[in-house]
Protein backbone atom coordinates (compact mmCIF):
# COMPACT_ATOMS: atom_id res chain seq x y z
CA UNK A 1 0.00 0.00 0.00
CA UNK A 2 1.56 3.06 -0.83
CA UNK A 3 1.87 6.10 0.87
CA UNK A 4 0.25 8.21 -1.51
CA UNK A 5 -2.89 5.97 -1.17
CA UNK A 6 -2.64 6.02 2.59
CA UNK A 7 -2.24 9.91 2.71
CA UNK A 8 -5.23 10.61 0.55
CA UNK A 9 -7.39 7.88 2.29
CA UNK A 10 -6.68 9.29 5.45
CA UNK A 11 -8.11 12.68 4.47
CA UNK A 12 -11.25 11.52 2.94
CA UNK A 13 -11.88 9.60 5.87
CA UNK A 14 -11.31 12.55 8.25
CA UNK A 15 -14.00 14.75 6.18
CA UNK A 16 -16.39 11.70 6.22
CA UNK A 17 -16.04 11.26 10.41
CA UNK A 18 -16.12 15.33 10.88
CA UNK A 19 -19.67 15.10 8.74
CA UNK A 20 -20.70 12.60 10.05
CA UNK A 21 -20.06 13.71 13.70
CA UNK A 22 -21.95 17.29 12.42
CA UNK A 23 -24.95 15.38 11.35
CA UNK A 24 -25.03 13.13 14.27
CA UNK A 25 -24.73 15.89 17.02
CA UNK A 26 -25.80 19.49 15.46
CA UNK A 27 -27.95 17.76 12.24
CA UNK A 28 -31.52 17.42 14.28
CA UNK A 29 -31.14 20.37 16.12
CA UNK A 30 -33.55 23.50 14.93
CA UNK A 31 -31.79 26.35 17.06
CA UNK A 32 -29.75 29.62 15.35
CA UNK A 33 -26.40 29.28 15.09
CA UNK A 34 -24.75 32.33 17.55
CA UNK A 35 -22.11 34.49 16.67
CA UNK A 36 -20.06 32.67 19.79
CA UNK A 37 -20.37 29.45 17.93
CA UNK A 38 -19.73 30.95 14.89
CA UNK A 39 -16.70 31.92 16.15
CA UNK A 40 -15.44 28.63 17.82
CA UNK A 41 -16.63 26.91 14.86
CA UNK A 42 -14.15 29.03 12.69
CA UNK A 43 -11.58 28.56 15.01
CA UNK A 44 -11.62 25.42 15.20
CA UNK A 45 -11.31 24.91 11.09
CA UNK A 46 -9.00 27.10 10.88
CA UNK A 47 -6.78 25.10 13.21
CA UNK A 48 -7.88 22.08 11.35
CA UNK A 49 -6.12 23.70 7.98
CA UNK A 50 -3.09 25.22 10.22
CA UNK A 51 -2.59 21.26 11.26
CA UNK A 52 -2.70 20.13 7.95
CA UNK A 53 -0.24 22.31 6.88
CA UNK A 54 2.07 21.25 9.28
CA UNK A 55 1.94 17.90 8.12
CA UNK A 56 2.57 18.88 4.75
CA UNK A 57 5.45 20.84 5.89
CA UNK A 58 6.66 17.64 7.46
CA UNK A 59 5.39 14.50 5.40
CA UNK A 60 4.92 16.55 2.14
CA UNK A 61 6.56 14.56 0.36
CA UNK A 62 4.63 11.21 1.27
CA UNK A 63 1.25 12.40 -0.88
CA UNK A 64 3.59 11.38 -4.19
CA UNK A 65 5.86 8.97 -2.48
CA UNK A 66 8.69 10.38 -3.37
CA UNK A 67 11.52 8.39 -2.17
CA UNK A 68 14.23 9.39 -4.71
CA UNK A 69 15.84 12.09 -6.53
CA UNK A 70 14.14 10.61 -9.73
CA UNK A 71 10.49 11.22 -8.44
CA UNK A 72 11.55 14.29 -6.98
CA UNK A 73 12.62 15.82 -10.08
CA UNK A 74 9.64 14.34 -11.90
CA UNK A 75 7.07 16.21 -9.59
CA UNK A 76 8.63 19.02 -9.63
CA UNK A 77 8.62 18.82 -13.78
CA UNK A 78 4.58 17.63 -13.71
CA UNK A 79 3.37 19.93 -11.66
CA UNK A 80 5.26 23.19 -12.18
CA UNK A 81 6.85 23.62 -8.72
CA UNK A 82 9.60 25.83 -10.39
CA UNK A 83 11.82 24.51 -8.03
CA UNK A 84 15.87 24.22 -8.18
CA UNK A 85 16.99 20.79 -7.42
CA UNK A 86 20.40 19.66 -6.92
CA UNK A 87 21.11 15.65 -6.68
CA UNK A 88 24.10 16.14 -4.34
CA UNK A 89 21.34 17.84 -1.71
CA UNK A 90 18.47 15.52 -1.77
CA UNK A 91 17.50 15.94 1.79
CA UNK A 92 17.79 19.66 1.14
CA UNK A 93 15.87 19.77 -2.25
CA UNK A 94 12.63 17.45 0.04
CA UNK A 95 12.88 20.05 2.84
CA UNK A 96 12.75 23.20 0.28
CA UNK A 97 9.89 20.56 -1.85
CA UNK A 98 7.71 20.45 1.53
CA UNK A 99 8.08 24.16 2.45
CA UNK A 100 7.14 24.93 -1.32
CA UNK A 101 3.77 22.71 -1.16
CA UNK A 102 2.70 24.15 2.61
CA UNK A 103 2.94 27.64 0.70
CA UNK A 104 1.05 26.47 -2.50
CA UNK A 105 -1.44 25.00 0.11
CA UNK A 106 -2.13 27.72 2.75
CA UNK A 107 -2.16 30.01 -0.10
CA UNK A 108 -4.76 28.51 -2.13
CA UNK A 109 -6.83 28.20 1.04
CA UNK A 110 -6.77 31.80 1.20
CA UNK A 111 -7.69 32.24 -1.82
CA UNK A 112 -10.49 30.39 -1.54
CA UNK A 113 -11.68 31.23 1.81
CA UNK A 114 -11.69 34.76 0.43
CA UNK A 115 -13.56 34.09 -2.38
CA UNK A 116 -15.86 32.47 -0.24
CA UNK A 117 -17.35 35.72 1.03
CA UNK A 118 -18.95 36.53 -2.22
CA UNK A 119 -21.07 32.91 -1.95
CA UNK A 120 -21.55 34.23 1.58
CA UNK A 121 -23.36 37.20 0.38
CA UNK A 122 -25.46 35.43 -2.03
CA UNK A 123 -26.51 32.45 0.23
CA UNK A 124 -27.22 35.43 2.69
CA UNK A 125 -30.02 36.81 -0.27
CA UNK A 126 -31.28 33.61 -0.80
CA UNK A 127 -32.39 32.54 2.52
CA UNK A 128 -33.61 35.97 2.87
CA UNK A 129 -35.56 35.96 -0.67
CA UNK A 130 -37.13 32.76 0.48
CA UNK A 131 -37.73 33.85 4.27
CA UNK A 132 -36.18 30.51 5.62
CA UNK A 133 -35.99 30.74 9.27
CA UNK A 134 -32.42 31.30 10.54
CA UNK A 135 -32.87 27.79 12.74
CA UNK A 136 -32.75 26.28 9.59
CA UNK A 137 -30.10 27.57 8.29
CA UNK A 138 -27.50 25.24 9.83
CA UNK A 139 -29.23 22.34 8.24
CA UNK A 140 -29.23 23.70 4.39
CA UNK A 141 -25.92 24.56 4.85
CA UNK A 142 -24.75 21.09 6.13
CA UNK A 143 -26.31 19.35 3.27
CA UNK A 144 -25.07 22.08 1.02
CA UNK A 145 -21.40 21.31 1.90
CA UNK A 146 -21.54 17.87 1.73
CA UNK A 147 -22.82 18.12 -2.14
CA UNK A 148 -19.93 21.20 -3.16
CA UNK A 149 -17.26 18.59 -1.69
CA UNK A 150 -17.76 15.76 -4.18
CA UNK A 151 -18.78 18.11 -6.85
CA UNK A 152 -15.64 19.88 -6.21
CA UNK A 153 -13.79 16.66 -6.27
CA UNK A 154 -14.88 15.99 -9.85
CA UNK A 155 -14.01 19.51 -10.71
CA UNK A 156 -10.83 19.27 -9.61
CA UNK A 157 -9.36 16.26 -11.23
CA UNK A 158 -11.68 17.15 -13.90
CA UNK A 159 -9.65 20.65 -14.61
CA UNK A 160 -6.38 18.86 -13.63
CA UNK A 161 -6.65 16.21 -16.42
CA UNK A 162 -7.68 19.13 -18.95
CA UNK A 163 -4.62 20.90 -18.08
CA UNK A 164 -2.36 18.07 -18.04
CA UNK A 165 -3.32 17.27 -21.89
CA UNK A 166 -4.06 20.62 -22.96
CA UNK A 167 -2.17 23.22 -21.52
CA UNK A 168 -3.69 25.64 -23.39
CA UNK A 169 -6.76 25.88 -21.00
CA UNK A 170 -4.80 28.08 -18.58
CA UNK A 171 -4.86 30.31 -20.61
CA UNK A 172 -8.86 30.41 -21.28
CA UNK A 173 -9.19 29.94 -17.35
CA UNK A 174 -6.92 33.28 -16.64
CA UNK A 175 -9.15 35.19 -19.21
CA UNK A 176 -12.42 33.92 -17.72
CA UNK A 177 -10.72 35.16 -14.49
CA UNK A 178 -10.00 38.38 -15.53
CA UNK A 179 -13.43 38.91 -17.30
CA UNK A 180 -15.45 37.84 -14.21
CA UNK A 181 -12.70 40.59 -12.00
CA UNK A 182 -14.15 43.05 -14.53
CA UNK A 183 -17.50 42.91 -14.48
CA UNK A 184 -17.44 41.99 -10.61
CA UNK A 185 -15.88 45.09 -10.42
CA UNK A 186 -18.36 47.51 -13.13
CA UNK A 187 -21.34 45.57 -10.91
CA UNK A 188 -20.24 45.73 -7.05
CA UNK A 189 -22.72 48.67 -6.49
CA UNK A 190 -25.88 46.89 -7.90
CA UNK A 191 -28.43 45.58 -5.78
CA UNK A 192 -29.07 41.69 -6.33
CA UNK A 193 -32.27 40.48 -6.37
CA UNK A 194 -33.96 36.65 -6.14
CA UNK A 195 -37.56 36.58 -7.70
CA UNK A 196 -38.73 33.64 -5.76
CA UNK A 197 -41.51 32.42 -8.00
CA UNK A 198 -39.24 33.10 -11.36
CA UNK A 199 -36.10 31.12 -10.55
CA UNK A 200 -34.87 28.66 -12.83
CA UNK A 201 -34.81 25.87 -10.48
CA UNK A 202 -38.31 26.72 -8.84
CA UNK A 203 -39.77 26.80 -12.28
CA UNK A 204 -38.46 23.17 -13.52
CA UNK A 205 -39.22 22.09 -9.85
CA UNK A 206 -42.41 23.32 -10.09
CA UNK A 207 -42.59 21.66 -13.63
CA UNK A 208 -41.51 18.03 -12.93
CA UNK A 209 -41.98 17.65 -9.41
CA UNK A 210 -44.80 18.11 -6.45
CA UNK A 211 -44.19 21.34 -4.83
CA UNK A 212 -45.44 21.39 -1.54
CA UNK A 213 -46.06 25.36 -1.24
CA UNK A 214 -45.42 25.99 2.73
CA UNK A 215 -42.38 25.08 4.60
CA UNK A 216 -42.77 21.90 7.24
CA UNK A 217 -40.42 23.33 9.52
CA UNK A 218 -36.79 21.43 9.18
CA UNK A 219 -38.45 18.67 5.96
CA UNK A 220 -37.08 18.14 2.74
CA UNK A 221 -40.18 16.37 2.06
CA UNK A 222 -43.39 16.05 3.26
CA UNK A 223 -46.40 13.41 2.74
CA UNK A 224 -49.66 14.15 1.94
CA UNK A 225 -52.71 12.03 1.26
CA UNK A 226 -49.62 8.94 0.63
CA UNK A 227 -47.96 11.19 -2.00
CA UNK A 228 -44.62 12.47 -1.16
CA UNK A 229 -43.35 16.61 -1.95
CA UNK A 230 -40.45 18.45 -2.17
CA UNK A 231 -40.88 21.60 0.37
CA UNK A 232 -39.53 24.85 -0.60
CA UNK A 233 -36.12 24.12 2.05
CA UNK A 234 -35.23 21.84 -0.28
CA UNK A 235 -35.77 24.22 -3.02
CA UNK A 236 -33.43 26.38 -1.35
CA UNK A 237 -30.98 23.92 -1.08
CA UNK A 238 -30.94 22.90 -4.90
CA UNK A 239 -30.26 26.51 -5.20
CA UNK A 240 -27.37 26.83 -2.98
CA UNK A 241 -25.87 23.77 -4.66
CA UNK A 242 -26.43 25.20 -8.12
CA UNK A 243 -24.87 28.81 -6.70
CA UNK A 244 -21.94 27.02 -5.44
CA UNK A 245 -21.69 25.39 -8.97
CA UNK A 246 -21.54 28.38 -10.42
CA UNK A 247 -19.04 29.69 -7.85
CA UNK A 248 -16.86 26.69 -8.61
CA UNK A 249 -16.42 28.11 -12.24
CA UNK A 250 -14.03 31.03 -10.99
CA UNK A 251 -12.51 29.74 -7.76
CA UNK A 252 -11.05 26.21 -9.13
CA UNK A 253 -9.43 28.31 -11.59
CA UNK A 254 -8.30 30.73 -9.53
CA UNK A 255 -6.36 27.90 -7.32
CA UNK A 256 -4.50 26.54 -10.43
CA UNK A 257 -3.07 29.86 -10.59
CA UNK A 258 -1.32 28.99 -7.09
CA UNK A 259 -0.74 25.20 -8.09
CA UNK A 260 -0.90 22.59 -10.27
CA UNK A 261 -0.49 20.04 -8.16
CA UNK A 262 -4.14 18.31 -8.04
CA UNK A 263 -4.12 17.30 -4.14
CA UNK A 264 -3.41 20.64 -3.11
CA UNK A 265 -5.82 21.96 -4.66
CA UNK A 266 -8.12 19.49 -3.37
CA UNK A 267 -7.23 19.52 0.09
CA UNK A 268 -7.04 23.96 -0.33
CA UNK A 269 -10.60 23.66 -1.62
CA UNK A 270 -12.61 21.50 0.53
CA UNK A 271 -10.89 23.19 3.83
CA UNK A 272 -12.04 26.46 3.00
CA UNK A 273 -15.38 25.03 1.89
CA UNK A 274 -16.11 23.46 5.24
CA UNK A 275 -14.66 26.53 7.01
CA UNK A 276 -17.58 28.35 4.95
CA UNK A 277 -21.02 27.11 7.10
CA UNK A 278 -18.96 28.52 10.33
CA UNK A 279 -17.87 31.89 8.43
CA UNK A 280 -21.38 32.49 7.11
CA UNK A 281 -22.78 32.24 10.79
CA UNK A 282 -19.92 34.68 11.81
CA UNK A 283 -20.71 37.29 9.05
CA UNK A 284 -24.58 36.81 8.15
CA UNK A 285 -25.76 39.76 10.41
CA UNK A 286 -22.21 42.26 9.51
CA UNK A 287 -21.81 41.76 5.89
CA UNK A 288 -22.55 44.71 4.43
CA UNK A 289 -20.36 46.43 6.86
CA UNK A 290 -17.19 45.13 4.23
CA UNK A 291 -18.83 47.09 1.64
CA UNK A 292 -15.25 46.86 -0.17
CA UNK A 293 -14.82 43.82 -0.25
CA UNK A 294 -16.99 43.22 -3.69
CA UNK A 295 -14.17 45.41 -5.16
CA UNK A 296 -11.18 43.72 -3.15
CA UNK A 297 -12.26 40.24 -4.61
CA UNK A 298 -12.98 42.08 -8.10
CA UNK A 299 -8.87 42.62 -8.32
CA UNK A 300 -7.98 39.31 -6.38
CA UNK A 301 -9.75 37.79 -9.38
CA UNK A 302 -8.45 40.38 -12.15
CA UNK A 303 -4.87 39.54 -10.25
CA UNK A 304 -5.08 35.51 -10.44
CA UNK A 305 -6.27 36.04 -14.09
CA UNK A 306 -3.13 38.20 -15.10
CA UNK A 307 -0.78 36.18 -13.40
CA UNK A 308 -2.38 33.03 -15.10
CA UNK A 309 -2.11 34.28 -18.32
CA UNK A 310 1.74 35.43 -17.73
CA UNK A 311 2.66 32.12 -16.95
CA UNK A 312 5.91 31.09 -16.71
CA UNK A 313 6.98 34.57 -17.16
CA UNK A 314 5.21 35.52 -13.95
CA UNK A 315 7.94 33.29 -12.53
CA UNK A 316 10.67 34.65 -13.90
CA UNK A 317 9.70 38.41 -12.75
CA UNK A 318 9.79 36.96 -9.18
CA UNK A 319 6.20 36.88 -9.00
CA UNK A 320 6.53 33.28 -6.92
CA UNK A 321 3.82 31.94 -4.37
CA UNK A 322 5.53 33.72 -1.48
CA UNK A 323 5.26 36.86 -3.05
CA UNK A 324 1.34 36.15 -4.36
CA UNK A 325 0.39 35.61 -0.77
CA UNK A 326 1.83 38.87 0.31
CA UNK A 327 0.19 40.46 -2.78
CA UNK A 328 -3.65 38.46 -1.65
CA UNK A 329 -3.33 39.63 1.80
CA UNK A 330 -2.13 42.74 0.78
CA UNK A 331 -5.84 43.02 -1.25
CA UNK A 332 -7.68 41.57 1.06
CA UNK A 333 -6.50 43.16 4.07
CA UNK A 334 -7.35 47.31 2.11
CA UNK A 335 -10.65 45.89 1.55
CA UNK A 336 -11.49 45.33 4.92
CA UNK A 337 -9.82 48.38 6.25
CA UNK A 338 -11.19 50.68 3.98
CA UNK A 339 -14.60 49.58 4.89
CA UNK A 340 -14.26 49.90 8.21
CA UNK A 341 -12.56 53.53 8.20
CA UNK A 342 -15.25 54.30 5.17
CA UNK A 343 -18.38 52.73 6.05
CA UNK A 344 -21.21 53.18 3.57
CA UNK A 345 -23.39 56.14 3.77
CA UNK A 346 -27.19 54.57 4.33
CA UNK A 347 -29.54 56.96 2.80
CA UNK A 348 -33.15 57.81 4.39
């Protein structure tokens, strides 16, 4: 069995027992999240991630099983690690390897916990379009990550396989990167709205299925007169996972830009995805303080894009994944500021 398998294995099955132990404990339970748990909730993924990255820092080099020079060399080559290998140093060249992939890694988690926040202020207009009660809200969301994970999953290796035969895609994923910057940015001011009764997926629910047209408190379904229907939570929920979809289309991308190394991405992805039920219970009711940070994520997006479409020649103008985090935080960190020394004027 090799260690590759074993490393990989051993993730999956972590997600599986954390879901499982959320469904078992918090699943049944109809009560608002509070910003206290919110906040121990974040905390604690957040140290999850942290912990992860020390073991990449540390057994990096076990999720390829590289145990020579040769397959050192040959991941480096496959996945565009850019680094500088010497076979006289091959302890040396495994250390620098590992402290390469923690960066790729905590980096494209920040990427994608950041980009996060503009699903967070969506989901926040859908449950409030469809008046779900915030009780509920822990529920959709629980089932809603569960569904991004594996669809992310087949995105993933998907978009690596694409990339690994045509390399070419890159270069249409940077320009759909810095398209969707662009018109984030020309569009941050506009009011989004949901027209409940004129969604897509309410209308071909509405078509093919029975529509039950009340909520039954926590119920996906309900039966009536021996005939089962769909209730409008799970509506909402078909919407979230088609939202995330849809979300998915700009922030896989947006990782490749950071690596090309499929796991990482993977294991980037899904962290910040289950970090995202916690951070939406921390920011639902303070969102619109960050007014900025529609415009912050706008040129995170328009930045990934760029430096996608430079590609190897963003290397060679020092532009590495050190300097890409200090640039993210960098954008991320005047968005947040700027909102909260400029708060939005509210009008009367």
């Amino acid at each position: 069995m090799s260690s590759e398998f074993i490393f990989i294995s051993g993730f999956i099955a972590f997600i599986v027992a954390m879901m499982a132990v959320d469904l078992g404990l918090f699943g049944k339970s109809a009560k608002p999240v509070s910003m206290q748990q919110a906040a121990i909730m974040s905390g604690v993924w957040v140290s999850f991630a942290l912990i992860f990255y020390a073991l990449i820092l540390h057994y990096g080099h076990l999720l390829h099983h590289i145990d020579s020079f040769a397959a050192l060399q040959q991941i480096n080559a496959k996945n565009f690690h850019n680094l500088k290998l010497s076979p006289d140093d091959f302890a040396g060249d495994l250390a620098r390897y590992r402290q390469n992939l923690g960066l790729e890694f905590i980096t494209g988690y920040l990427v994608e916990y950041a980009l996060s926040v503009d699903n967070i202020f969506v989901m926040v207009l859908i449950f409030t379009a469809f008046a779900v009660s915030p009780k509920y809200y822990h529920k959709v969301l629980l089932w809603g990550i569960i569904g991004a994970v594996i669809m992310r999953f087949v995105f993933i290796f998907v978009g690596a396989a694409l990339i690994a035969q045509f390399h070419w895609v890159l270069y249409l994923f940077g320009a759909s990167l810095v398209y969707t910057g662009i018109m984030m940015f020309i569009n941050r001011n506009e009011e989004q709205e949901i027209d409940t009764e004129q969604h897509r997926v309410v209308r071909f629910a509405s078509k093919y299925f029975a529509v039950h047209p009340k909520f039954e408190g926590g119920k996906f379904f309900v039966k009536i007169n021996a005939r089962k229907l769909i209730t409008p939570l799970l509506l909402v929920l078909v919407i979230i996972e088609v939202t995330d979809l849809v979300f998915a289309v700009d922030s896989i991308p947006a990782i490749f830009s950071v690596t090309r190394d499929p796991y990482i991405v993977f294991f980037s992805n899904i962290f910040a995805i289950l970090g995202l039920r916690s951070m939406f219970f921390l920011l639902v009711n303070i969102i619109d303080k960050f007014h900025y940070l529609k415009t912050g994520l706008a040129v995170l997006l328009a930045f990934i894009g760029l430096k996608m479409l430079a590609g190897e020649y963003a290397a060679k103008a020092g532009l590495t994944t050190g300097v890409s985090l200090l640039v993210i935080l960098a954008i991320l960190g005047v968005s947040v500021i700027a909102s909260l020394l400029f708060p939005r004027q509210e009008i009367d």
